[in-house]
C-alpha atoms as a PDB file:
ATOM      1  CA  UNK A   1    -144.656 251.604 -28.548  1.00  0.00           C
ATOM      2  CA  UNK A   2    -147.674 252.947 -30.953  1.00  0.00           C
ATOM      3  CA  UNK A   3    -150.675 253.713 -29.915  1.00  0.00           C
ATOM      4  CA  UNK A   4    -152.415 250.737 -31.816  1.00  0.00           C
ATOM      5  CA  UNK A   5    -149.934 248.383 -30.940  1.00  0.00           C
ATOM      6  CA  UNK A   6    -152.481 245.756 -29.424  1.00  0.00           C
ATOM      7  CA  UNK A   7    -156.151 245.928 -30.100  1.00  0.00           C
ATOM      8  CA  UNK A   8    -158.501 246.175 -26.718  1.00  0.00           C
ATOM      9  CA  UNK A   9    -158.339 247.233 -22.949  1.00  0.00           C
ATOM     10  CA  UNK A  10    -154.679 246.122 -21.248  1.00  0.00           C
ATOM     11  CA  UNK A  11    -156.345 243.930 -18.699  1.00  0.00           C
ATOM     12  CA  UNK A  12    -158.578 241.536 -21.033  1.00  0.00           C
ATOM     13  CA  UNK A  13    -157.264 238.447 -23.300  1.00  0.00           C
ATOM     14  CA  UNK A  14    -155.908 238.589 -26.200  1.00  0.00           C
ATOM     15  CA  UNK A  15    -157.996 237.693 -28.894  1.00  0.00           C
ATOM     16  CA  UNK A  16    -155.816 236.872 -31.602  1.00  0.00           C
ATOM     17  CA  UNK A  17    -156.572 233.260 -32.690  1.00  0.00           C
ATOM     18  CA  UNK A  18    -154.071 230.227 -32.494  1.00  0.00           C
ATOM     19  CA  UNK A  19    -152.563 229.064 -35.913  1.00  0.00           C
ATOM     20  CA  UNK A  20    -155.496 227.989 -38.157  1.00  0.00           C
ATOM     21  CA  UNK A  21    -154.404 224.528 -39.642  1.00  0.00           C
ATOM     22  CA  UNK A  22    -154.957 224.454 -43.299  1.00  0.00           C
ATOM     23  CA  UNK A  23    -155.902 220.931 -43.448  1.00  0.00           C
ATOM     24  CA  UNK A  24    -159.442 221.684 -41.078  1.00  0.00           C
ATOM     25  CA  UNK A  25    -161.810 222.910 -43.152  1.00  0.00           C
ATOM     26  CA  UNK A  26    -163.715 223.986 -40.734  1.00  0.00           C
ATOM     27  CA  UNK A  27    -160.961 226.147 -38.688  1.00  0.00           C
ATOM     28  CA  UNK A  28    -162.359 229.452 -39.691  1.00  0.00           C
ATOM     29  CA  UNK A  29    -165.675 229.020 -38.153  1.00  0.00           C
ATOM     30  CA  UNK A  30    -164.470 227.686 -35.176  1.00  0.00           C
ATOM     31  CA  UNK A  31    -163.210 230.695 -34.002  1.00  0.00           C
ATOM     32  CA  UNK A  32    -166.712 232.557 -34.480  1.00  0.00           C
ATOM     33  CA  UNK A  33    -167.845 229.970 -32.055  1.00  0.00           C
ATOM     34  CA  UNK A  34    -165.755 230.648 -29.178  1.00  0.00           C
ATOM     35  CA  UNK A  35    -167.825 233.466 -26.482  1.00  0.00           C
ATOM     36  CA  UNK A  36    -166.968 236.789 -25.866  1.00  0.00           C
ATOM     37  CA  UNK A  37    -163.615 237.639 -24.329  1.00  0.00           C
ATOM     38  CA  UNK A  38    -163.486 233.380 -23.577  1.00  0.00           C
ATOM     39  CA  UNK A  39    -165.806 233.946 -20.792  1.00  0.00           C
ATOM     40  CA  UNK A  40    -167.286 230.452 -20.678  1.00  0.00           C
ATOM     41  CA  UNK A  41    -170.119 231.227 -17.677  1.00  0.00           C
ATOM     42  CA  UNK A  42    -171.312 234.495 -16.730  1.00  0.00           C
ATOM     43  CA  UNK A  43    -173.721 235.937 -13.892  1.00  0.00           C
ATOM     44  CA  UNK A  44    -175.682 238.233 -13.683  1.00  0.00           C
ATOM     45  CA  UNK A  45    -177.830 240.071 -10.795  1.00  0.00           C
ATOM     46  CA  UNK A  46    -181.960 238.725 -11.621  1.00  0.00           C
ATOM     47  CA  UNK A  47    -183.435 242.422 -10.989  1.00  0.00           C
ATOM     48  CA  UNK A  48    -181.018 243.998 -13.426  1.00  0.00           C
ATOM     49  CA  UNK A  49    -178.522 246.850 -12.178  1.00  0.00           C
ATOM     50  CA  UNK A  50    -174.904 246.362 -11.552  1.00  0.00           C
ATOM     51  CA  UNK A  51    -173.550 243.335  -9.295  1.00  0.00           C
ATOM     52  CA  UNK A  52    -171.348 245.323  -6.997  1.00  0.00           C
ATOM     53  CA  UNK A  53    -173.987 247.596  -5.783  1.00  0.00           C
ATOM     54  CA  UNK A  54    -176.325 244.907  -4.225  1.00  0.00           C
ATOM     55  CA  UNK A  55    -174.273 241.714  -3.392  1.00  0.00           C
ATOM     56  CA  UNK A  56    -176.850 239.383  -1.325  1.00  0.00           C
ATOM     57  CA  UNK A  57    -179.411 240.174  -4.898  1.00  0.00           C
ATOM     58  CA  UNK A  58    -180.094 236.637  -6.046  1.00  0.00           C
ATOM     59  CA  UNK A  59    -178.036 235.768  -9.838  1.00  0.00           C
ATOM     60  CA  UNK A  60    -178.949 234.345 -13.030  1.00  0.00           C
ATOM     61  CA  UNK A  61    -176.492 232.296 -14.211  1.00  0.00           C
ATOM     62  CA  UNK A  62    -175.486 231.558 -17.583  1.00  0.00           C
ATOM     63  CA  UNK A  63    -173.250 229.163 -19.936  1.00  0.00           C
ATOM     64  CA  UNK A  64    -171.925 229.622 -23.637  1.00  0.00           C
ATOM     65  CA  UNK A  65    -173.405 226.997 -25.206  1.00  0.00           C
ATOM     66  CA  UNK A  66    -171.491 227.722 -28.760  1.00  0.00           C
ATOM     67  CA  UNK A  67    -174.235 229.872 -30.026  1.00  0.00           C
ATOM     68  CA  UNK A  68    -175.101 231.798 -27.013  1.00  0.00           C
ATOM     69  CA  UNK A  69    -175.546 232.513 -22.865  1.00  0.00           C
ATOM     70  CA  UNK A  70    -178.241 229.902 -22.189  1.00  0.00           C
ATOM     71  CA  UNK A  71    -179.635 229.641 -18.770  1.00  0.00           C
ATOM     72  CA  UNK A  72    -177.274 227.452 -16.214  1.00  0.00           C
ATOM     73  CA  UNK A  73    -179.282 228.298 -12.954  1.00  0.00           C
ATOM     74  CA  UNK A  74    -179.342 230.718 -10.133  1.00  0.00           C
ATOM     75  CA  UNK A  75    -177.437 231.543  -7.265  1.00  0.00           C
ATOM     76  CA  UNK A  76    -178.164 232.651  -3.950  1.00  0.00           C
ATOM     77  CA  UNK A  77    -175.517 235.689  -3.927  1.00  0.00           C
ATOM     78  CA  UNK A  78    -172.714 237.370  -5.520  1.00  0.00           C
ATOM     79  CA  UNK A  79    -170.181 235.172  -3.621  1.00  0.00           C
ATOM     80  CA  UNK A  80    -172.022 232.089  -4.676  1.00  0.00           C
ATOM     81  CA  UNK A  81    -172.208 232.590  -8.249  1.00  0.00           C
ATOM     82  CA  UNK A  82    -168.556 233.676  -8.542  1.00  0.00           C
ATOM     83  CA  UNK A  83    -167.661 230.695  -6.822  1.00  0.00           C
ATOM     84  CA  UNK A  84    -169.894 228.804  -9.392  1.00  0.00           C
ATOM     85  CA  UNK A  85    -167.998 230.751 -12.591  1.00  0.00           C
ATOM     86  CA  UNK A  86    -164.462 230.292 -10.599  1.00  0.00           C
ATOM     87  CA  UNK A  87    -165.172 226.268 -10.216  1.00  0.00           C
ATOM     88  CA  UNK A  88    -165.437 225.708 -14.330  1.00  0.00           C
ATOM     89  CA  UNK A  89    -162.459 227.908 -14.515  1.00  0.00           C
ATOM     90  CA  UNK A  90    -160.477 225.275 -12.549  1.00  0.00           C
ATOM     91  CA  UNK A  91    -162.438 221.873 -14.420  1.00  0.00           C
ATOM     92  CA  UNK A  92    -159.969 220.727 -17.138  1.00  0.00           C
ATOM     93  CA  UNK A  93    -161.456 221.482 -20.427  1.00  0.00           C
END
């Protein structure tokens, strides 16, 4: 096995797109819509810093809107807003 053999870090997604049907014509920009690494919502701790260090910080949470992280709320704790990203992960798309 090379050492370019796949693109990115072992433990993220793949980001190679599906089969882009010839007869959309707007396929190609699709794909510039979709967020980083598929991560649909995100949080993030409201004081800055990283989230592990200080767990019962209040979160901002966020939502790709197909242009960008807009605002989605905020969370109480770490364990509530990765119960809040883990709960759209589950909602059939």
């Amino acid at each position: 096995m090379g050492k370019h053999s796949r693109p990115g870090p072992p433990n993220q997604p793949s980001r190679v797109a599906s089969h882009v049907d010839p007869a959309d014509p707007l396929a190609p920009y699709e794909k510039r819509r979709r967020p980083p690494l598929d991560i649909y919502r995100r949080h993030r701790p409201l004081h800055g810093g990283a989230s592990h260090l200080r767990p019962d910080d209040p979160r901002a949470l966020e939502e790709w809107d197909g242009f960008t992280y807009a605002p989605a709320g905020t969370a109480s704790d770490l364990a509530a807003a990765a119960a809040w990203v883990v709960q759209a992960e589950a909602e059939p798309q």
